[in-house]
Protein backbone atom coordinates (compact mmCIF):
# COMPACT_ATOMS: atom_id res chain seq x y z
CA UNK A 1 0.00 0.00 0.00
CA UNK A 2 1.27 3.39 -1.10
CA UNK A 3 1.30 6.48 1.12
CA UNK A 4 0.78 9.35 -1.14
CA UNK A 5 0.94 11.91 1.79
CA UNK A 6 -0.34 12.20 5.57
CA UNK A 7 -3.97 10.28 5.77
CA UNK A 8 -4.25 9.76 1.94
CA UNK A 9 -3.94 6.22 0.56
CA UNK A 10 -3.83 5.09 -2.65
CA UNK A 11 -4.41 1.65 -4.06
CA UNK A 12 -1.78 -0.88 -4.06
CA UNK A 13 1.07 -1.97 -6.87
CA UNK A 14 1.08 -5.49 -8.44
CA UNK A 15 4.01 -6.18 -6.84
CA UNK A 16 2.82 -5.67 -3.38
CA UNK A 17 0.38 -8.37 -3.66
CA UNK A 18 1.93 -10.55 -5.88
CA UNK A 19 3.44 -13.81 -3.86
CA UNK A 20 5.92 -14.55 -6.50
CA UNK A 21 8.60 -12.96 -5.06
CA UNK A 22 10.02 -13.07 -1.30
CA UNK A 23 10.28 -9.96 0.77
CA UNK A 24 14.41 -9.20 -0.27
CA UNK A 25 13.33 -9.38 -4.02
CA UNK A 26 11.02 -7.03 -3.90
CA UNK A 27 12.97 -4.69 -2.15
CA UNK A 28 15.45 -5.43 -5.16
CA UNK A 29 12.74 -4.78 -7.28
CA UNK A 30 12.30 -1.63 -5.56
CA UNK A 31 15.64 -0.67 -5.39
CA UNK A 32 15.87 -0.63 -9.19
CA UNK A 33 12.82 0.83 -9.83
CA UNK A 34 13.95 3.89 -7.90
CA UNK A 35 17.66 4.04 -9.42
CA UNK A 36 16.99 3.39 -13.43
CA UNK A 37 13.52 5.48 -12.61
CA UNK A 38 10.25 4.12 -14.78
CA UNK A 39 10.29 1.07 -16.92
CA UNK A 40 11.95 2.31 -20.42
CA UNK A 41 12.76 -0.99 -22.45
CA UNK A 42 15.32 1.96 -24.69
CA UNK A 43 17.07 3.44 -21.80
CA UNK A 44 17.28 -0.31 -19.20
CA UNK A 45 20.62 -2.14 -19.30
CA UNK A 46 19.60 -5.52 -18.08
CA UNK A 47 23.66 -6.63 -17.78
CA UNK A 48 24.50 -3.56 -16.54
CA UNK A 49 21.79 -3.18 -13.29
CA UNK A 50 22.47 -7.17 -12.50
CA UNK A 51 26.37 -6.37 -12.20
CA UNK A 52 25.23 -3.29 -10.21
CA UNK A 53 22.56 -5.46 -7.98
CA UNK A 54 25.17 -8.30 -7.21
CA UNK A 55 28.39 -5.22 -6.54
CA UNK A 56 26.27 -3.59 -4.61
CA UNK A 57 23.78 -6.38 -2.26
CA UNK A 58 26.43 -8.79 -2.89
CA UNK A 59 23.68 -11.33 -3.80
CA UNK A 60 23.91 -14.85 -5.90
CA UNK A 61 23.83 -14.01 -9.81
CA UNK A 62 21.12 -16.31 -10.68
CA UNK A 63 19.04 -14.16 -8.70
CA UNK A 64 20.62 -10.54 -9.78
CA UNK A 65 20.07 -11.76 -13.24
CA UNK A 66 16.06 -12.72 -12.77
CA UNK A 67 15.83 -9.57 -10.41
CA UNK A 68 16.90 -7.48 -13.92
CA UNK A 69 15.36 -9.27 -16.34
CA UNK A 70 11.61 -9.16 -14.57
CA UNK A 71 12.22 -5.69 -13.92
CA UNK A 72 13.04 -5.00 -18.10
CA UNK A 73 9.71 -6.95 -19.41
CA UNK A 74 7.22 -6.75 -16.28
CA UNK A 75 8.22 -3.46 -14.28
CA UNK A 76 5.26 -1.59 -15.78
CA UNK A 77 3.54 -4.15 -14.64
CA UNK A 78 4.69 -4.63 -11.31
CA UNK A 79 4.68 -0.68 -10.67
CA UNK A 80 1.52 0.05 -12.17
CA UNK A 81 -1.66 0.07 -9.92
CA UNK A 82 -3.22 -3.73 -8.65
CA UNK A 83 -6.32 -4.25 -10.06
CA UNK A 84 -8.11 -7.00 -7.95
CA UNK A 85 -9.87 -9.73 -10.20
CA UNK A 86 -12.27 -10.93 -7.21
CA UNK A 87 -15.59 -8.86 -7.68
CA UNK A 88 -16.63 -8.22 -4.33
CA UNK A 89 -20.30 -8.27 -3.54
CA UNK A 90 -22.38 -5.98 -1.51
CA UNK A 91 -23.76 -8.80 1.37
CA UNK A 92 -26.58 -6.80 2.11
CA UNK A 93 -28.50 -5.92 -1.41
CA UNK A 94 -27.90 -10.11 -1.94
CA UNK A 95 -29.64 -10.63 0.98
CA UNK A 96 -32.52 -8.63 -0.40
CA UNK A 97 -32.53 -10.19 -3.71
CA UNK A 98 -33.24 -13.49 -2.19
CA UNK A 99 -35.75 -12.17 0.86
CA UNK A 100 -38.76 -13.46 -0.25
CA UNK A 101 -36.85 -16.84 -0.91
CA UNK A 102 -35.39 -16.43 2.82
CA UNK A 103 -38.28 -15.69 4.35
CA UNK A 104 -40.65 -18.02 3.02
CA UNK A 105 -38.50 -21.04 3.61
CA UNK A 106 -37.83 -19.89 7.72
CA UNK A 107 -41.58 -19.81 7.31
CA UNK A 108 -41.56 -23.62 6.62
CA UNK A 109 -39.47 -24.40 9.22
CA UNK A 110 -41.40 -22.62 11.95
CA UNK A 111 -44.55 -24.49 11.11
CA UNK A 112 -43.21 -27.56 11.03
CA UNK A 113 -42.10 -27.10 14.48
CA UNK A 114 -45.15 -25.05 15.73
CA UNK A 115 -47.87 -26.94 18.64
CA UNK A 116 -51.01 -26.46 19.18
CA UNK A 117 -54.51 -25.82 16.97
CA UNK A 118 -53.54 -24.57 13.77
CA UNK A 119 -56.86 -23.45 13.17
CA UNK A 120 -56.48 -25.28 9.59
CA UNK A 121 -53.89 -23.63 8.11
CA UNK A 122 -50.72 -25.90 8.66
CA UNK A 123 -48.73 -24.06 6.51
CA UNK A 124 -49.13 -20.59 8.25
CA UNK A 125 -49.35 -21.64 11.84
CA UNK A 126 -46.12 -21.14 13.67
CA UNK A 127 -47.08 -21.19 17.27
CA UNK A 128 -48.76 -19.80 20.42
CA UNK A 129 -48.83 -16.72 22.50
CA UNK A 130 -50.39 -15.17 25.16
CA UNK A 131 -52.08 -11.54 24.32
CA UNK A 132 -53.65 -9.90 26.89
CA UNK A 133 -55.78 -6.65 26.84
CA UNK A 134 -55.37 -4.06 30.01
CA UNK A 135 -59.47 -3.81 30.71
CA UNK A 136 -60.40 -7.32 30.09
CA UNK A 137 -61.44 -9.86 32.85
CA UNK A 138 -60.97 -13.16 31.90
CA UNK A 139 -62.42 -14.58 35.31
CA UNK A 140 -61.37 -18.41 35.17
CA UNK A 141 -60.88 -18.62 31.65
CA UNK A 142 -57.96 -16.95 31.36
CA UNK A 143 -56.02 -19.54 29.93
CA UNK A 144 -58.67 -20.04 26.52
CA UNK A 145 -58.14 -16.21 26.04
CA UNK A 146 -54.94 -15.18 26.25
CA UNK A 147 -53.44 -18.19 24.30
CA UNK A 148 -53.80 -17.82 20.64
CA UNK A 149 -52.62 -18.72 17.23
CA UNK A 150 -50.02 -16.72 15.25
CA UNK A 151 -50.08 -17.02 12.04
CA UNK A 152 -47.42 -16.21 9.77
CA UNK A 153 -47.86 -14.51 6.28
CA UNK A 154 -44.39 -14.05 4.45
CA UNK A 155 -44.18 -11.29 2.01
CA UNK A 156 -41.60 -9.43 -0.31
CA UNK A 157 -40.32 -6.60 2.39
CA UNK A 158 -40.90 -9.31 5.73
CA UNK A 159 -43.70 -11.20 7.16
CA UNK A 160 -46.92 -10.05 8.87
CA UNK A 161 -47.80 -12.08 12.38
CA UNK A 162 -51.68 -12.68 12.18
CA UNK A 163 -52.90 -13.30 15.76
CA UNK A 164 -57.07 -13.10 16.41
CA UNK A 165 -58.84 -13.85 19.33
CA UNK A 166 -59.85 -17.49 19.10
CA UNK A 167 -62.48 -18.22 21.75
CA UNK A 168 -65.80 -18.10 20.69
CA UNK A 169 -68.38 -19.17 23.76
CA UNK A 170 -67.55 -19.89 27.14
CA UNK A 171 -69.08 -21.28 30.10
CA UNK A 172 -71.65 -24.36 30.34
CA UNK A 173 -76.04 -23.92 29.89
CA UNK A 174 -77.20 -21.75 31.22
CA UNK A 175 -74.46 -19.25 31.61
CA UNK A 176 -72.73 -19.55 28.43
CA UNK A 177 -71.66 -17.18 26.66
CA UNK A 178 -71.00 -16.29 22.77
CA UNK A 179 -68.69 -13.65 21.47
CA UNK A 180 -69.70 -12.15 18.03
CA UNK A 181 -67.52 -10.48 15.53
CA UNK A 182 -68.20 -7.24 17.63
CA UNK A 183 -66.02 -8.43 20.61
CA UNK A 184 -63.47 -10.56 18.69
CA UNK A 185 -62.66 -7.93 15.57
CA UNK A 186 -61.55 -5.03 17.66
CA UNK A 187 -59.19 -7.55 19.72
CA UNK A 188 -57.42 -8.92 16.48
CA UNK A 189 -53.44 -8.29 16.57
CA UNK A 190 -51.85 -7.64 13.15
CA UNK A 191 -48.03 -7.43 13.22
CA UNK A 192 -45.94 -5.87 10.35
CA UNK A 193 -42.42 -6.87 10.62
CA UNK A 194 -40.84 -4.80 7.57
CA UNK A 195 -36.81 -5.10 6.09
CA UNK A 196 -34.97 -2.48 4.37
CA UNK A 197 -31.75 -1.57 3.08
CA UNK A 198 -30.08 1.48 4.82
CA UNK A 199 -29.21 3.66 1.88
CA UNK A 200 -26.72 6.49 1.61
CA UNK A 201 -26.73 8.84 -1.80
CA UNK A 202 -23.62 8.25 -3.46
CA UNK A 203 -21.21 11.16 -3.40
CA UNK A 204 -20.79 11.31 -7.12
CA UNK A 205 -24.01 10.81 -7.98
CA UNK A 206 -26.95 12.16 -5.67
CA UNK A 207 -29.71 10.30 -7.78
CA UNK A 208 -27.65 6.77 -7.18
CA UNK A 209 -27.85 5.20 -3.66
CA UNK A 210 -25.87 2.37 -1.92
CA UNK A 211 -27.00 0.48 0.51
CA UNK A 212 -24.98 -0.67 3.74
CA UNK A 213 -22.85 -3.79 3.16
CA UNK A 214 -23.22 -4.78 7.15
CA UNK A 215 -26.63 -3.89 8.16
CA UNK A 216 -30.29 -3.33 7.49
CA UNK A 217 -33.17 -1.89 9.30
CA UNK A 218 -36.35 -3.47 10.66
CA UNK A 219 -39.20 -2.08 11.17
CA UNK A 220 -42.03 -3.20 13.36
CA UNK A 221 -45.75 -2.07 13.03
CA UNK A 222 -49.19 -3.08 15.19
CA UNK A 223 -52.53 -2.78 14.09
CA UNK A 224 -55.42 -3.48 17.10
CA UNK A 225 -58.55 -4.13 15.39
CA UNK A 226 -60.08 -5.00 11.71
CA UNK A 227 -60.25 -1.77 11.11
CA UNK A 228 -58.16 1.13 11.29
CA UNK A 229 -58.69 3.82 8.56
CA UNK A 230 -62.56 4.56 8.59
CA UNK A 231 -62.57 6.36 11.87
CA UNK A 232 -65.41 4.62 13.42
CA UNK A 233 -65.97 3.52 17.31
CA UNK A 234 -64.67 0.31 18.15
CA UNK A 235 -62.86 -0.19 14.68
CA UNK A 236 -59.37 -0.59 15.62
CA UNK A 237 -56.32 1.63 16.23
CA UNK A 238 -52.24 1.28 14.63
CA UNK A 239 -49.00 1.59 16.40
CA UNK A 240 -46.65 2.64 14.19
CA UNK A 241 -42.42 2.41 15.08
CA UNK A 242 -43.86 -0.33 17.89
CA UNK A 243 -40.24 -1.16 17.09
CA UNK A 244 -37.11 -0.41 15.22
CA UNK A 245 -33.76 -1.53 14.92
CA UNK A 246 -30.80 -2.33 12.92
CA UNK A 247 -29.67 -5.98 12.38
CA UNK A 248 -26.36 -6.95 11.07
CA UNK A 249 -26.07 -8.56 8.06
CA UNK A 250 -25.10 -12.44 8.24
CA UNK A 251 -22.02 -13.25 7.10
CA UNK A 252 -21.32 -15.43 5.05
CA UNK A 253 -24.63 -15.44 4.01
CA UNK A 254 -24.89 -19.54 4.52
CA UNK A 255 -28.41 -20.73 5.45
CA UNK A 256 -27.30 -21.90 9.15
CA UNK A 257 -26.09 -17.77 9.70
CA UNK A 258 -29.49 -16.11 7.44
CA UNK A 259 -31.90 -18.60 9.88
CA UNK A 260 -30.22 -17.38 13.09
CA UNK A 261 -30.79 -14.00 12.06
CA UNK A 262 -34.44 -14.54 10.85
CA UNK A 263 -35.02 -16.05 14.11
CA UNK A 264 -33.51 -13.67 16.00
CA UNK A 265 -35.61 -10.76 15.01
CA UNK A 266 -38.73 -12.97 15.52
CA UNK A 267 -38.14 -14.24 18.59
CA UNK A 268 -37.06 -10.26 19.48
CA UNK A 269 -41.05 -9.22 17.89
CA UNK A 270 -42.61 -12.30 20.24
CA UNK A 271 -40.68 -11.17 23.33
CA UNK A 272 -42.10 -8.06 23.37
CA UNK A 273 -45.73 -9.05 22.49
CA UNK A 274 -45.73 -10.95 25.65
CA UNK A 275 -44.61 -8.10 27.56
CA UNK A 276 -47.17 -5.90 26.41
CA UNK A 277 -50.49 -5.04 27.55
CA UNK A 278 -52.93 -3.37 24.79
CA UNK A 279 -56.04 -0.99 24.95
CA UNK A 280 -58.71 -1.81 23.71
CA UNK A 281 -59.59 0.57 20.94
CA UNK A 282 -62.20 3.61 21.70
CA UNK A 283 -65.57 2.48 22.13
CA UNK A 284 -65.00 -1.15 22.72
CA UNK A 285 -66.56 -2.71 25.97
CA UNK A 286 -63.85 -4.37 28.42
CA UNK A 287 -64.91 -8.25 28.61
CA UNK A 288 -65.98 -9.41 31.50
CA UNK A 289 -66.03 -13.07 32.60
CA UNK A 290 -66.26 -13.43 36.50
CA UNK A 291 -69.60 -14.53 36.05
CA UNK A 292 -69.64 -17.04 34.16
């Protein structure tokens, strides 16, 4: 690597990447480049610097003699800027290209591991969790309503966690009762669990954009309720930034490292959904169960 001047590097020469030569050769190398000046096939005495290299460094002839004659047909070479052949990759915008792909199969993988009803939909049922709302009493059947399904939807920017209330009637004749679309719709979770690239305008260009090579955002949405955009009582309600973070890229992007990362930021989204209590949204009646 060459040192142009203070805090300014420049790209390296052939010759100091090239493994064809040992450290005291290239210093040789070196040493002639910077008394016979740039490679000039006219003006380069091959006899002449070998004598000089061997009178001066004292070193074996053989060696004084390949020293010159590399130096005569490959110094431009060696003393002209490396240009690597490996075509590095950003990480990141491959990661992206094959989301959907990435996504869909971690999908798989948590179904086939998943317990309990899968409300028939084995392919999007990935587990259980416990929802709770802050006015609700659930009396003694706690257990039937804070447990529900998740259901997992993959899709080309994430995956959306669908998680409705499941219980329908509780209690035994003549105390049962039957929850209607009015009670269960406005306690339906929807979570939207969003990638993106982290993108910085490229100096020379301010209409081109690179993304980060290490990292990528997620984004985290909530919507309470069937209903959030027509305004009415009871509908539903969003929170929007529920969560937000930056995950690091895996690296090497082998399945084993692109699952652990997957998994990590779902298991992150289900740790805090079991932390959380909700509201209910405006105008929706707290449930309550103690007498039944």
């Amino acid at each position: 690597m060459r040192i142009k001047k203070k805090h300014v590097l420049l790209e390296s020469n052939l010759i100091d990447t090239s493994v064809e030569f040992s450290p005291q050769e290239k210093r040789l190398l070196w040493v002639l480049n910077k008394e016979f000046g740039p490679h000039d096939y006219k003006s380069f005495n091959i006899w002449k610097s070998a004598v000089w290299l061997i009178e001066l460094f004292d070193i074996p002839y053989d060696i004084a003699y390949e020293i010159s004659y590399t130096y005569y047909y490959n110094g431009d070479k060696l003393f002209s800027e490396h240009k690597p052949l490996r075509k590095l990759q950003n990480t990141t915008e491959i990661f992206f290209r094959h989301l959907v792909d990435f996504i869909r199969d971690f999908k798989v993988e948590l179904s086939s591991k998943s317990t309990g009803d899968n409300d028939g939909d084995n392919d999007s049922h990935v587990g259980i969790l416990d929802i709770d709302f802050i006015d609700d009493d659930y009396g003694n059947y706690k257990t039937e309503f804070l447990q529900r399904n998740i259901l997992f939807w993959d899709n080309s920017y994430g995956f959306t966690l669908y998680i409705p209330l499941n219980a329908r009637e509780v209690g035994e004749w003549p105390n049962k009762k039957y929850l209607y679309s009015t009670e269960t719709d406005p306690r339906l979770i929807m979570v939207s669990v969003k990638f993106s690239e982290i993108k910085t305008p490229n100096e020379d260009d301010k209409y081109d954009y690179e993304g980060d090579p290490d990292k990528f955002k997620v984004d985290v949405n909530i919507r309470i309720g069937n209903d959030t955009t027509s305004g009415k009582e009871g509908g539903g309600y969003s929170l929007d930034n529920w969560m937000s973070f930056d995950v690091p890229t895996p690296k090497p992007l082998s399945k084993e490292k692109i699952h652990d990362t997957l998994k990590g930021i779902y298991n992150d989204v289900i740790e805090k959904l079991k932390k959380t209590k909700f509201n209910l949204p405006s105008g929706v009646e707290p449930l309550n169960l103690n007498d039944i």
